[in-house]
N, C-alpha and C. Protein backbone atom coordinates (compact mmCIF):
# COMPACT_ATOMS: atom_id res chain seq x y z
N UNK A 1 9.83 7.68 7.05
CA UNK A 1 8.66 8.29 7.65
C UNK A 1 7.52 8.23 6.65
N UNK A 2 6.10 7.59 7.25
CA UNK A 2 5.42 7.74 6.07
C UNK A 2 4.89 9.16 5.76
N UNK A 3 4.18 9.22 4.50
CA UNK A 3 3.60 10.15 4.08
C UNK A 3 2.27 11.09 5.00
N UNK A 4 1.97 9.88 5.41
CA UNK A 4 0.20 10.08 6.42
C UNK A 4 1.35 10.93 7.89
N UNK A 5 2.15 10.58 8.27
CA UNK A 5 2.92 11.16 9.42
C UNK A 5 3.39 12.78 9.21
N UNK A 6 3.98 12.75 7.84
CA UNK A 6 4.46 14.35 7.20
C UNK A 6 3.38 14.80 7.36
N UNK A 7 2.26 14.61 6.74
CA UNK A 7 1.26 15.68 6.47
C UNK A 7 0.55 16.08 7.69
N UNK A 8 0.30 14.80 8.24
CA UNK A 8 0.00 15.68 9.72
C UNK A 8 1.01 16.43 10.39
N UNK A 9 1.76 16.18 10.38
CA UNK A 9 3.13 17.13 11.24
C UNK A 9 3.07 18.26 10.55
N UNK A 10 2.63 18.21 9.31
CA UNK A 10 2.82 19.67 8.67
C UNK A 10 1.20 20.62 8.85
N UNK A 11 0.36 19.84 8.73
CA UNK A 11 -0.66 20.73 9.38
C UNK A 11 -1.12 21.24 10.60
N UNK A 12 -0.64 19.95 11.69
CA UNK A 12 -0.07 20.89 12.92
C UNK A 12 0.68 22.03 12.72
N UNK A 13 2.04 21.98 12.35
CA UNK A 13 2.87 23.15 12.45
C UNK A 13 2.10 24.72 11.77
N UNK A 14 1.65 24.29 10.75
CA UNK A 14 0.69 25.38 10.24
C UNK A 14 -0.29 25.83 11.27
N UNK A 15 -0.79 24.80 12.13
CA UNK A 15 -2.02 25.60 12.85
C UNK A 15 -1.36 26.03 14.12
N UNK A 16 -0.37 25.54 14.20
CA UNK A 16 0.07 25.82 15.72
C UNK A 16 0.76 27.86 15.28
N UNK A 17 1.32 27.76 13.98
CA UNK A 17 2.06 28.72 13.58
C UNK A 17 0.94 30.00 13.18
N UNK A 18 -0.48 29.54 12.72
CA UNK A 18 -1.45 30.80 12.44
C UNK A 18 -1.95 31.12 13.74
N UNK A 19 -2.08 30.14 15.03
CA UNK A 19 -2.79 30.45 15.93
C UNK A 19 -1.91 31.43 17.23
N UNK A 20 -0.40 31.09 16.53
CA UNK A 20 0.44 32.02 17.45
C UNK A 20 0.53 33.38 16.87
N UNK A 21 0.33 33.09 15.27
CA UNK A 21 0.61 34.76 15.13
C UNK A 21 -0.67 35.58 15.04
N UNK A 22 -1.88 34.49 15.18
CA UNK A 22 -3.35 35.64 15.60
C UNK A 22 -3.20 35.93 17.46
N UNK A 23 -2.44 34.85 18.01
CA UNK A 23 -2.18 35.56 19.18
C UNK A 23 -1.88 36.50 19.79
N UNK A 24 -0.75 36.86 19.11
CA UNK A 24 0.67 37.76 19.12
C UNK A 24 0.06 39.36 18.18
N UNK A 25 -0.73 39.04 17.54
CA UNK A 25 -0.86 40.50 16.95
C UNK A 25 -1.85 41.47 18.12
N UNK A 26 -1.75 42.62 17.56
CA UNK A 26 -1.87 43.49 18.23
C UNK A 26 -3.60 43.73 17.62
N UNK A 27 -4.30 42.86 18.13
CA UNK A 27 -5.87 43.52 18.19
C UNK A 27 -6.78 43.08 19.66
N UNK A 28 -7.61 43.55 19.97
CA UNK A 28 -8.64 43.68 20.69
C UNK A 28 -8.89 42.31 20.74
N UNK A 29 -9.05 41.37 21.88
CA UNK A 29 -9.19 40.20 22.83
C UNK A 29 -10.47 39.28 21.97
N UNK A 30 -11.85 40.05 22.03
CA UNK A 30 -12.37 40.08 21.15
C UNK A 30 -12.50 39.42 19.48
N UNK A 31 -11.60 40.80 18.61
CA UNK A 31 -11.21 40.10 17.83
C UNK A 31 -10.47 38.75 18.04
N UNK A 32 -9.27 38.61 18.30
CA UNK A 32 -8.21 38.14 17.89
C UNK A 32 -9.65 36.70 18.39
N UNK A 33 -10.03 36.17 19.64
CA UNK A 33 -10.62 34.99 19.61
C UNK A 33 -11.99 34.67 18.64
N UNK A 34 -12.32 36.07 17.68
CA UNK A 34 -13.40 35.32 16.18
C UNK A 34 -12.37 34.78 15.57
N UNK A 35 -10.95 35.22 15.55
CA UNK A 35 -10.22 34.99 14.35
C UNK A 35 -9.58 33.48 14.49
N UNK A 36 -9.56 33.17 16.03
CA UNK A 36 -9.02 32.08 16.07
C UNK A 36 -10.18 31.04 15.45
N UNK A 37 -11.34 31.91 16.19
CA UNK A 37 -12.40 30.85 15.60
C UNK A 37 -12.53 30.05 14.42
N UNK A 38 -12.38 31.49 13.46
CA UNK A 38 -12.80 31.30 12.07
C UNK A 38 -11.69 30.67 11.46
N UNK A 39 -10.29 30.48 12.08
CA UNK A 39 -9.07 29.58 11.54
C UNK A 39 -9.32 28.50 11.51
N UNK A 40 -9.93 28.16 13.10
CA UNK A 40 -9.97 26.56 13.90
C UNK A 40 -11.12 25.88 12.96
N UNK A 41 -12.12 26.86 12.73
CA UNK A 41 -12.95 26.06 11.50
C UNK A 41 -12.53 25.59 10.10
N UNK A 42 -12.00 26.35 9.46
CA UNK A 42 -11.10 26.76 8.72
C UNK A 42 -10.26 25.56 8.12
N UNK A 43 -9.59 25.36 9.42
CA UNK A 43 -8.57 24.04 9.54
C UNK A 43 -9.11 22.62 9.61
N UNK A 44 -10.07 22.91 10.51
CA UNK A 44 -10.74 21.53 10.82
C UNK A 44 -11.70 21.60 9.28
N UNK A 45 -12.31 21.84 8.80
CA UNK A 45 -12.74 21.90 7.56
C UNK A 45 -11.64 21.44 6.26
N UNK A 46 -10.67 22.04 6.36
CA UNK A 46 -9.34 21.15 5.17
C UNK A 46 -9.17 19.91 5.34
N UNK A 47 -9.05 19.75 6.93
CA UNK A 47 -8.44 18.66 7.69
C UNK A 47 -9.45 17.29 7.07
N UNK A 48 -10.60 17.86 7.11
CA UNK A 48 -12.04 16.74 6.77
C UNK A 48 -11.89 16.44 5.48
N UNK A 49 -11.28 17.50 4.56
CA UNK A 49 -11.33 17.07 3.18
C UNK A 49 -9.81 16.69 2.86
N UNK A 50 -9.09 17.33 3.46
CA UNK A 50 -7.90 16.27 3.22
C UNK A 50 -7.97 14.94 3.75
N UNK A 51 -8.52 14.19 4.84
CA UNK A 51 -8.84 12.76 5.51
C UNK A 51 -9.80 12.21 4.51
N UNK A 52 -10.57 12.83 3.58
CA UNK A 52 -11.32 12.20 2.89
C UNK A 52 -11.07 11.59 1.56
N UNK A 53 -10.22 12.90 1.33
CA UNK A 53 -9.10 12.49 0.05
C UNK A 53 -7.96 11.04 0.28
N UNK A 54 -7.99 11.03 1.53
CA UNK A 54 -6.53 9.98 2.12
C UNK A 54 -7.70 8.58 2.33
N UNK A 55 -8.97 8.57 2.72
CA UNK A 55 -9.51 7.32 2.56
C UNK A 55 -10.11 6.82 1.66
N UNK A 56 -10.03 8.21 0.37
CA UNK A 56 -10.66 7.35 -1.02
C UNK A 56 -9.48 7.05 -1.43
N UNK A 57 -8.34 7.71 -1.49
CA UNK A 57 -7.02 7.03 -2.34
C UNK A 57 -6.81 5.55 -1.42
N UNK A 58 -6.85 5.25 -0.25
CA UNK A 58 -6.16 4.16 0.60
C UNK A 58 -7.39 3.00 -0.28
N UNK A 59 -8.82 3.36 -0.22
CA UNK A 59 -9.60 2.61 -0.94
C UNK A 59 -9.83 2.01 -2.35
N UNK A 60 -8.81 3.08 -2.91
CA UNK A 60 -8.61 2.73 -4.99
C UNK A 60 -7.84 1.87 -4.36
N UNK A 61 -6.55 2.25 -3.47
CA UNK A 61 -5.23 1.03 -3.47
C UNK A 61 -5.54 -0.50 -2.97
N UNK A 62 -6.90 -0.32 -2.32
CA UNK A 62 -6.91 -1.84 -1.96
C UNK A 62 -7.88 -2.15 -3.01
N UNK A 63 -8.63 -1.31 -3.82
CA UNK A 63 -9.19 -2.18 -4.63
C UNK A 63 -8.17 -2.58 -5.80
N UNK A 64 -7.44 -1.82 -6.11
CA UNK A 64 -6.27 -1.95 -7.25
C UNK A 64 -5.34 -3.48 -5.92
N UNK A 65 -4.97 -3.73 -5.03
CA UNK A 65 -4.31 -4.76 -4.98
C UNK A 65 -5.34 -5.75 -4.53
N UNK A 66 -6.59 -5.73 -4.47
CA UNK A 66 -7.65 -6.77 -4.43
C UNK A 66 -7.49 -7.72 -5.61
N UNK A 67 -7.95 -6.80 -6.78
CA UNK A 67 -7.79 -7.33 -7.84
C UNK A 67 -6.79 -7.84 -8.57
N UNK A 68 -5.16 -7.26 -8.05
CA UNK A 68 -4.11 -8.14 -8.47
C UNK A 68 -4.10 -9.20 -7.42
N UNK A 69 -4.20 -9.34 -6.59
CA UNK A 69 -4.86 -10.24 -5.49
C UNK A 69 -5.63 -11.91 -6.87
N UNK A 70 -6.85 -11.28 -6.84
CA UNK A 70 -7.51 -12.18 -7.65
C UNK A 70 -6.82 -12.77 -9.20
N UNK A 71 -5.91 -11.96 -9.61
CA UNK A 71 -5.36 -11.80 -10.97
C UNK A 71 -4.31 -13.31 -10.12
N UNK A 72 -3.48 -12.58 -9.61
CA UNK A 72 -2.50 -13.68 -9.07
C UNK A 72 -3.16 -15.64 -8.82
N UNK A 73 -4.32 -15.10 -8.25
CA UNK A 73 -4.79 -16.82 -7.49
C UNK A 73 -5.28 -17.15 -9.00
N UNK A 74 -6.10 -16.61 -9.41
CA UNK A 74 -6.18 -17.41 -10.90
C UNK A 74 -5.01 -17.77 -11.44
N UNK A 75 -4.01 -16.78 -12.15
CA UNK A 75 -2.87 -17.44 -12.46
C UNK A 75 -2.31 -18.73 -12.14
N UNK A 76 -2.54 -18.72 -10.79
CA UNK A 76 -1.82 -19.85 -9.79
C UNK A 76 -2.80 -20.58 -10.11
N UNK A 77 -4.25 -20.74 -10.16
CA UNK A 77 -4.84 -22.32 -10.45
C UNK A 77 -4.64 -22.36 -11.74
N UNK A 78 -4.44 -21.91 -12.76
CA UNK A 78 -4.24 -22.38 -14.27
C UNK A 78 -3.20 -23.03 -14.24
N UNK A 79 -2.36 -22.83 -13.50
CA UNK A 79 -0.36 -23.62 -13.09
C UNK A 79 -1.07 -24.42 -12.60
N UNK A 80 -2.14 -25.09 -11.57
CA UNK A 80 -1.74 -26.24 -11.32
C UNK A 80 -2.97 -27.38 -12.15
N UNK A 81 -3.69 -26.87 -11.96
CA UNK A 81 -4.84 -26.94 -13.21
C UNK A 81 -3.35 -28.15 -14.59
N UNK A 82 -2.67 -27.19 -15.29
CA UNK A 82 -2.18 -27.80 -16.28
C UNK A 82 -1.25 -28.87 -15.68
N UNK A 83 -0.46 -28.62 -14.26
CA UNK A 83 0.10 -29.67 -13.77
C UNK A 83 -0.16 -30.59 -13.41
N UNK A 84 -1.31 -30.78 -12.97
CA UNK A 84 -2.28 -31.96 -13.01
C UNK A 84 -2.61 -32.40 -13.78
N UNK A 85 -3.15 -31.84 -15.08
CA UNK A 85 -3.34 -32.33 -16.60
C UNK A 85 -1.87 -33.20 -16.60
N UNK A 86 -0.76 -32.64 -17.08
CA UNK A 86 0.48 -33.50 -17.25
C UNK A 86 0.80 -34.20 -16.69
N UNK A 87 0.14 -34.56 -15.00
CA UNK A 87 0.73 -35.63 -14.40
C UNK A 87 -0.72 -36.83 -14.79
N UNK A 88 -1.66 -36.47 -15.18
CA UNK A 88 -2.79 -37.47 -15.71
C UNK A 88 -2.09 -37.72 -16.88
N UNK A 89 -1.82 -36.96 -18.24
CA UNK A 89 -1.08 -37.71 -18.99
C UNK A 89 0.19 -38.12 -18.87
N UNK A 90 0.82 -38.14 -18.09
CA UNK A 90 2.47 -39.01 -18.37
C UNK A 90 1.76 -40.31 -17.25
N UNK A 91 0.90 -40.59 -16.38
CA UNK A 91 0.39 -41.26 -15.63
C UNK A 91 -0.64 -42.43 -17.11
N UNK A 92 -1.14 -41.61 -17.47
CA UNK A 92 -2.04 -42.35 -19.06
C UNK A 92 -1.36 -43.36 -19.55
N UNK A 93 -0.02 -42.10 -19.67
CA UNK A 93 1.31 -42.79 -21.14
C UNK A 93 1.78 -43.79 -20.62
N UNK A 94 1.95 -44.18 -19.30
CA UNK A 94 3.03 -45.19 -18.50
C UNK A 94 2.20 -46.51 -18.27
N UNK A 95 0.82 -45.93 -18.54
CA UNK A 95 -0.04 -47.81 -18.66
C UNK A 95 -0.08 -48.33 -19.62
């Protein structure tokens, strides 16, 4: 299961679990719906900064495998880069 799946499942369960027990308590109709209010903001407010936190990390990771990305294809033309060199000289040596 990925990680991005837990955490939402777990902040559902949290909101589903504060919004039942501001339900369930014993205050005035009133209250209890500021309180949901001020949760539902509350939540949706974490929610924004936790999603924000999850698209700058997803964004280091593609720049971190961009650049092994680029690290790799260079590597790979210096390999053929010199293999070509060696097939010009053993091609040189044989005339």
């Amino acid at each position: 299961m990925s990680s991005g799946k837990v955490f939402l499942g777990l902040l559902a369960g949290i909101a589903v679990g504060a919004t039942l027990g501001i339900l369930f308590a014993p205050e005035k109709g009133d209250t209890t719906r500021k309180k949901i209010s001020k949760k539902s903001d509350s939540y949706a407010k974490e929610l924004e900064e936790k999603f924000s936190d999850f698209v700058d990390l997803m964004a280091a990771k593609f720049d971190s495998l961009k650049e092994d990305a680029v690290h790799v294809a260079q590597k790979g033309k210096k390999k053929v880069d010199e293999a070509e060199a060696a097939i010009w000289d053993a091609k040189a040596s044989v005339k």
